[in-house]
N, C-alpha and C. Protein backbone atom coordinates (compact mmCIF):
# COMPACT_ATOMS: atom_id res chain seq x y z
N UNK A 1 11.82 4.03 13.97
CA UNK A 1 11.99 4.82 12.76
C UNK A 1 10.62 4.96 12.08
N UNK A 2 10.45 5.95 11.64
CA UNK A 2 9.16 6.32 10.89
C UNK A 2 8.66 6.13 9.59
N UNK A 3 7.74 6.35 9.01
CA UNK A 3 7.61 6.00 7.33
C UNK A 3 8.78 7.12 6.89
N UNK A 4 8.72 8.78 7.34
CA UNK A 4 9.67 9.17 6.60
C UNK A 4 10.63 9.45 6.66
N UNK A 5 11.28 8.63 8.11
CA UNK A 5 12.58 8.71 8.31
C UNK A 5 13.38 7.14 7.64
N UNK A 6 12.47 6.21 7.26
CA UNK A 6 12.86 5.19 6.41
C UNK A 6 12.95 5.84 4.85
N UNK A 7 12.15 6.08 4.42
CA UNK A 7 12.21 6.63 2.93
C UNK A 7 12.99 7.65 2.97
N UNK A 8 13.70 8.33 3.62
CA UNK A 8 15.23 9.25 3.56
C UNK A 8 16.08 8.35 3.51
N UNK A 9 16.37 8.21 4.49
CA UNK A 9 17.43 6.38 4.99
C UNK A 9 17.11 5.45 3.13
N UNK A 10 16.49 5.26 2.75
CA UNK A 10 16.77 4.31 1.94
C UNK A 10 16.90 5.31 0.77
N UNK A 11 16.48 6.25 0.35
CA UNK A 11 17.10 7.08 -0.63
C UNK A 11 18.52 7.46 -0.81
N UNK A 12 18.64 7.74 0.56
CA UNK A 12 20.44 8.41 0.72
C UNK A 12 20.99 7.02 0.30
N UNK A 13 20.92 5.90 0.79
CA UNK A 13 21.66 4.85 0.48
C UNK A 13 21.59 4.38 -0.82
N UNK A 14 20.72 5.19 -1.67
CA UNK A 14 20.90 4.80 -2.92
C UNK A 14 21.79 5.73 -3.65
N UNK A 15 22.14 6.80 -2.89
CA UNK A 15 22.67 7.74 -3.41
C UNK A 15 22.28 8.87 -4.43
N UNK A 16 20.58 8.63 -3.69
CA UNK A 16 19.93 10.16 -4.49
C UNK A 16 19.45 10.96 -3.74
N UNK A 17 19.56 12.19 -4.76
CA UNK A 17 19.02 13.57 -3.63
C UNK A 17 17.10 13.24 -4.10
N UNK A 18 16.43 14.67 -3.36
CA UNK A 18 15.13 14.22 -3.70
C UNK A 18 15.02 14.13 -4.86
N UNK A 19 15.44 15.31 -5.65
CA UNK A 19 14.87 15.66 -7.05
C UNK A 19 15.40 13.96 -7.80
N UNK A 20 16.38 13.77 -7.34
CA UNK A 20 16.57 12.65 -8.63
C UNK A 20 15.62 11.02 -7.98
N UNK A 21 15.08 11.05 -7.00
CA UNK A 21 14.06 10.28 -6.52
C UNK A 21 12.50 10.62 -7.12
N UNK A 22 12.59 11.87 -6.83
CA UNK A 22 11.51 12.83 -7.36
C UNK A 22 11.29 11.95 -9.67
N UNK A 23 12.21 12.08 -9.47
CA UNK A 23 12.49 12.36 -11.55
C UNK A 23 12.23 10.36 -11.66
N UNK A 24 12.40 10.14 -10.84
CA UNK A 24 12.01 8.11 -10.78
C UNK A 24 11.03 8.24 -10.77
N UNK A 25 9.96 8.52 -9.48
CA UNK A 25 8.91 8.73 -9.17
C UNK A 25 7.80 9.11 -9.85
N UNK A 26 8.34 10.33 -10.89
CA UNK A 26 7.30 11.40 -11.69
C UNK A 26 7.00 12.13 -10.93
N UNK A 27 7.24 12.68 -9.77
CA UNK A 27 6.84 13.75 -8.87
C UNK A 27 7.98 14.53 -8.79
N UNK A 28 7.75 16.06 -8.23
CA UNK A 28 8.37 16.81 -7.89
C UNK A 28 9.43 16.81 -6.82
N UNK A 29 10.82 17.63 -6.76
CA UNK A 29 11.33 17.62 -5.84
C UNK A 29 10.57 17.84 -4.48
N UNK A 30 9.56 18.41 -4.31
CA UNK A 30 8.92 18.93 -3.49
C UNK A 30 8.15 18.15 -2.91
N UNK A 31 7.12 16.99 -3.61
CA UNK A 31 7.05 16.47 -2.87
C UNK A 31 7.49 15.45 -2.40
N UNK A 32 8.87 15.07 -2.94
CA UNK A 32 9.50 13.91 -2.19
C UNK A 32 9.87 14.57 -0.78
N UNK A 33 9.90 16.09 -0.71
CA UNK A 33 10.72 16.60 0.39
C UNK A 33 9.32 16.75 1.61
N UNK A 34 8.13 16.55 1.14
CA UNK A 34 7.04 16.89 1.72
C UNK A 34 6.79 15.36 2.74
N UNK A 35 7.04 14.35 1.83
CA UNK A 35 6.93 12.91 2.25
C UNK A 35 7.92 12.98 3.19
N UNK A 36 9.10 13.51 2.69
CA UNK A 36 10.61 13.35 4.07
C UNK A 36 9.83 14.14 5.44
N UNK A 37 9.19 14.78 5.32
CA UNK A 37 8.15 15.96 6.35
C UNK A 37 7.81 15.56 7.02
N UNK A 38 6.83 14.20 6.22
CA UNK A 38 5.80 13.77 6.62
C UNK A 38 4.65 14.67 6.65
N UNK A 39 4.33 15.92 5.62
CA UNK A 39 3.42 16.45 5.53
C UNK A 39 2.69 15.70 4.36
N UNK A 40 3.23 15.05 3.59
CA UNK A 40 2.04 14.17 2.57
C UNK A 40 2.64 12.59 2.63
N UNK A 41 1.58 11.47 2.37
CA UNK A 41 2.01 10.26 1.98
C UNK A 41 2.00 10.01 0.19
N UNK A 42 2.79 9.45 0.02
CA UNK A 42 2.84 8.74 -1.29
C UNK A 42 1.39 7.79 -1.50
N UNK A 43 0.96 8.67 -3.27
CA UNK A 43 0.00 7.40 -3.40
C UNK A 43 0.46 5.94 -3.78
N UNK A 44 -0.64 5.13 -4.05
CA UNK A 44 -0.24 3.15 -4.53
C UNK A 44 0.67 3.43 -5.22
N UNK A 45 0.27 4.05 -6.51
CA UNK A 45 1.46 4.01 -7.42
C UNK A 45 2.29 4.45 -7.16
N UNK A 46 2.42 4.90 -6.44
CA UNK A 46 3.90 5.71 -6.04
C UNK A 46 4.82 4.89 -5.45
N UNK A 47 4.32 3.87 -4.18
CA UNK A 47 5.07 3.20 -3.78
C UNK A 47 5.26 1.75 -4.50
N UNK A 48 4.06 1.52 -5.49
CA UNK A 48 4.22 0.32 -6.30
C UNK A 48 5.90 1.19 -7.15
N UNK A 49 6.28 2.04 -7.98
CA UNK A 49 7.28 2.23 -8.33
C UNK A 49 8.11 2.48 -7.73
N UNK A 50 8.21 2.68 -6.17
CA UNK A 50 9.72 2.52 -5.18
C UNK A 50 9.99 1.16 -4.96
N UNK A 51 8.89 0.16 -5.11
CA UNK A 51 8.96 -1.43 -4.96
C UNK A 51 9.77 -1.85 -6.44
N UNK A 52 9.37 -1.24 -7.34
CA UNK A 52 10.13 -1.42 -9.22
C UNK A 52 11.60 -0.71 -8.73
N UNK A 53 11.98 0.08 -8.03
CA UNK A 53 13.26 0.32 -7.99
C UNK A 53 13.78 0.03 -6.41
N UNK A 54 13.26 -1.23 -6.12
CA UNK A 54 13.97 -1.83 -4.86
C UNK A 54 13.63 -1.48 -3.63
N UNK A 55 12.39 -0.37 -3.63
CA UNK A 55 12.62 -0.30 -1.72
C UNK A 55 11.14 -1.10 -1.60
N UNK A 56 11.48 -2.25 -0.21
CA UNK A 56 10.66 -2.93 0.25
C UNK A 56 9.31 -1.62 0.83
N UNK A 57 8.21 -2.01 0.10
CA UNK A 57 7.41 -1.27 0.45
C UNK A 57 6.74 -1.39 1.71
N UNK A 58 6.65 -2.88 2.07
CA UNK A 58 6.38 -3.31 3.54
C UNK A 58 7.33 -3.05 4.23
N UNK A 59 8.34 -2.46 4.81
CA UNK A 59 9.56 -2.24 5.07
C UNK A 59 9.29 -0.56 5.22
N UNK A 60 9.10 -0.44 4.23
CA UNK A 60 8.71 1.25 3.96
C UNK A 60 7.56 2.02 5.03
N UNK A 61 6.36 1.17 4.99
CA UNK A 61 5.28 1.63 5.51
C UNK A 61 5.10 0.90 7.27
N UNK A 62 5.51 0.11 7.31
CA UNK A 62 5.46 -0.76 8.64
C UNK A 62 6.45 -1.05 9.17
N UNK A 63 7.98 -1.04 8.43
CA UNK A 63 9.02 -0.74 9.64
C UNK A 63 9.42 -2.57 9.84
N UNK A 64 8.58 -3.57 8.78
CA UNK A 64 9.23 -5.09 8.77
C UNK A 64 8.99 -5.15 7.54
N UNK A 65 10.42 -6.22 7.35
CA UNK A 65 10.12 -6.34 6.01
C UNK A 65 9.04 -7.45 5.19
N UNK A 66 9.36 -8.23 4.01
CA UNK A 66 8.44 -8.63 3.65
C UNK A 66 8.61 -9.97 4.18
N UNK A 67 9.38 -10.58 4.60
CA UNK A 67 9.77 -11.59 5.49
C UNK A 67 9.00 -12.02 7.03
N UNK A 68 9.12 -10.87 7.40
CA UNK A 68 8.80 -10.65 9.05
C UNK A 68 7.15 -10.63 8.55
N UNK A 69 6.63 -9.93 7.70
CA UNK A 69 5.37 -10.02 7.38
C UNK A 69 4.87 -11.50 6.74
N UNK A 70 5.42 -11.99 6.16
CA UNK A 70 5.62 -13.71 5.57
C UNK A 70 5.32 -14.66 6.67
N UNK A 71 6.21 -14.25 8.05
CA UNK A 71 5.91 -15.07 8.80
C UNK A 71 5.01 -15.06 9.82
N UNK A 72 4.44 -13.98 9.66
CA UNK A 72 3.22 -13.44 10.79
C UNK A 72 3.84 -12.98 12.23
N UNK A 73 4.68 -12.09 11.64
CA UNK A 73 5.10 -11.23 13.08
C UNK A 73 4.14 -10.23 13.25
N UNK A 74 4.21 -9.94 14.37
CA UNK A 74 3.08 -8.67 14.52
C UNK A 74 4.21 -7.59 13.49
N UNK A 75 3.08 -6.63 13.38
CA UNK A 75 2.79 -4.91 12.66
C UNK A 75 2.55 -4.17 13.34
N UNK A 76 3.02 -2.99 13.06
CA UNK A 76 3.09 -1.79 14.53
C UNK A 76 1.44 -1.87 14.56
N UNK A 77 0.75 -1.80 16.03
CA UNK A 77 -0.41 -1.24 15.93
C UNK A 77 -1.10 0.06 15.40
N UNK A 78 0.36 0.97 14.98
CA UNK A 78 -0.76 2.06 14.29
C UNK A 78 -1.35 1.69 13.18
N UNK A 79 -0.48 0.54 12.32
CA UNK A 79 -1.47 0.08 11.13
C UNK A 79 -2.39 -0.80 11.44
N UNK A 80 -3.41 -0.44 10.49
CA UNK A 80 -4.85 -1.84 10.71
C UNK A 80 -4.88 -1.92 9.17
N UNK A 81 -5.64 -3.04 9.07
CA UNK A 81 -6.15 -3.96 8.10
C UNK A 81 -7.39 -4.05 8.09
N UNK A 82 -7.66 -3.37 6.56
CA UNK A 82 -9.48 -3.22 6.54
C UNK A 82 -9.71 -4.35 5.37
N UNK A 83 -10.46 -5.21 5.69
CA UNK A 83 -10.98 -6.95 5.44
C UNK A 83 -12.03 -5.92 3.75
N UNK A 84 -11.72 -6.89 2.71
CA UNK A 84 -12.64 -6.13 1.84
C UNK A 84 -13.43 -7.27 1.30
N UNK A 85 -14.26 -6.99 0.71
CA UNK A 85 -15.74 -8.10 0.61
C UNK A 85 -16.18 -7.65 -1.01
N UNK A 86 -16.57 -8.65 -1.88
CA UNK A 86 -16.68 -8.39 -2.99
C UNK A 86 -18.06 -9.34 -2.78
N UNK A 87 -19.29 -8.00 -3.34
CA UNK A 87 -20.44 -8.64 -3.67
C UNK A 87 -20.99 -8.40 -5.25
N UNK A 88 -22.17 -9.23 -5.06
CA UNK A 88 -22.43 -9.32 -6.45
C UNK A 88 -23.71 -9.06 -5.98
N UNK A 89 -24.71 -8.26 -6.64
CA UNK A 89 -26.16 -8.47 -7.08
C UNK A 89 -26.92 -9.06 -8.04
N UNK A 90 -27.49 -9.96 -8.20
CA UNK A 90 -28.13 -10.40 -9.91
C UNK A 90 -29.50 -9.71 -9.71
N UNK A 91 -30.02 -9.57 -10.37
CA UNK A 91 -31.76 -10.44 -10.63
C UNK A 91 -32.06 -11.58 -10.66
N UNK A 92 -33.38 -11.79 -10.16
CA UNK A 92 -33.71 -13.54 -10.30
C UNK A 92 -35.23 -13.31 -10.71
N UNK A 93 -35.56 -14.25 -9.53
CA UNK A 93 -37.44 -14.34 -9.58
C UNK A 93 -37.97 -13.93 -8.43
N UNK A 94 -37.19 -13.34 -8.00
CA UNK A 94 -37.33 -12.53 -6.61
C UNK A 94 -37.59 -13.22 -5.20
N UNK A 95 -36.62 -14.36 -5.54
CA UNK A 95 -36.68 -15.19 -4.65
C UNK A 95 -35.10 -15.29 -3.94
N UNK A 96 -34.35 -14.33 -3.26
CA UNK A 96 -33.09 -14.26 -2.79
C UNK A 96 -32.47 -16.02 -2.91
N UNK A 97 -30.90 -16.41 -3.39
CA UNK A 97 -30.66 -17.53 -2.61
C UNK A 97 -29.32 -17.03 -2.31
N UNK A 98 -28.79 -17.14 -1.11
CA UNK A 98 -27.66 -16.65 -0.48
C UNK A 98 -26.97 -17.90 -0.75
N UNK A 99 -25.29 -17.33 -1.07
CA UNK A 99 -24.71 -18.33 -1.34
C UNK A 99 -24.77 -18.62 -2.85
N UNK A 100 -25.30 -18.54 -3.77
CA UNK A 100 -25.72 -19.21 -4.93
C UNK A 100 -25.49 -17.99 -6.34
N UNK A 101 -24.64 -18.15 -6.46
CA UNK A 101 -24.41 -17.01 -7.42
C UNK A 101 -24.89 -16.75 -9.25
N UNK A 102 -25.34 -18.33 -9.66
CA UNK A 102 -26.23 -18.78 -10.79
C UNK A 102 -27.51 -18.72 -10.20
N UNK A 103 -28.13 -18.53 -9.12
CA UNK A 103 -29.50 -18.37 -9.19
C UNK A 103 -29.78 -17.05 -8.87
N UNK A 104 -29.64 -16.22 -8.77
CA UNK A 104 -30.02 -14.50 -8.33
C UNK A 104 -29.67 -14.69 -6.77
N UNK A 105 -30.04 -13.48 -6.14
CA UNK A 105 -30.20 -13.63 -5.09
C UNK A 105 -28.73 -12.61 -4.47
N UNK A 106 -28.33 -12.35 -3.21
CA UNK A 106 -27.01 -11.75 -3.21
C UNK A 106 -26.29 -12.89 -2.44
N UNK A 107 -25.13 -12.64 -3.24
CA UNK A 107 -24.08 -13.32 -2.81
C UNK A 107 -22.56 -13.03 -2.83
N UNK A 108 -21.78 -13.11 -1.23
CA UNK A 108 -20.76 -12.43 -0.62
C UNK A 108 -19.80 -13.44 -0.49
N UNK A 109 -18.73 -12.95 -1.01
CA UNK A 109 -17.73 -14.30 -1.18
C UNK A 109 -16.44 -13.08 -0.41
């Protein structure tokens, strides 16, 4: 089953058409019907507020739920996971110390 053959499937079972998914959402009938297409994806927020009205968003996008993801089952390979890295730059005395985030220098945590 697909991302938007799940997000039909869990709409109908809530017992809404698009527009009244659409009117949850803040989006148009149209493009909930575009997502059913699969001609557009839902942005974060979009699916952060299908998660506020119950649909497992991991469930939604990967086809396991948040469980199966809990326990480290595999994920379809079409999804990947991009690793994100938060750096910092200071100034110092122009003497780099890696690792050391009170003395200048860059440092990647």
């Amino acid at each position: 089953m697909t991302f938007r053959e799940r997000l039909r499937s869990w709409r109908e079972s809530q017992g809404w058409t698009q527009g009244e998914l659409g009117d949850r959402l803040e989006v148009s009938e149209q493009t909930i019907g575009r997502y059913e297409r699969g001609e557009r994806s839902p942005k974060a927020e979009e699916l952060l507020k299908l998660a506020e009205l119950g649909c497992d968003p991991t469930w939604l996008v990967t086809g396991r739920n948040s469980e199966a993801t809990i326990r480290g089952e595999p994920i379809s390979p079409a999804f990947s996971f991009v690793p994100s890295f938060e750096v910092t730059f200071s100034a110092g005395r122009g003497n780099p110390q890696p690792d050391d985030p009170h003395r200048g220098g860059l440092h990647v945590s």
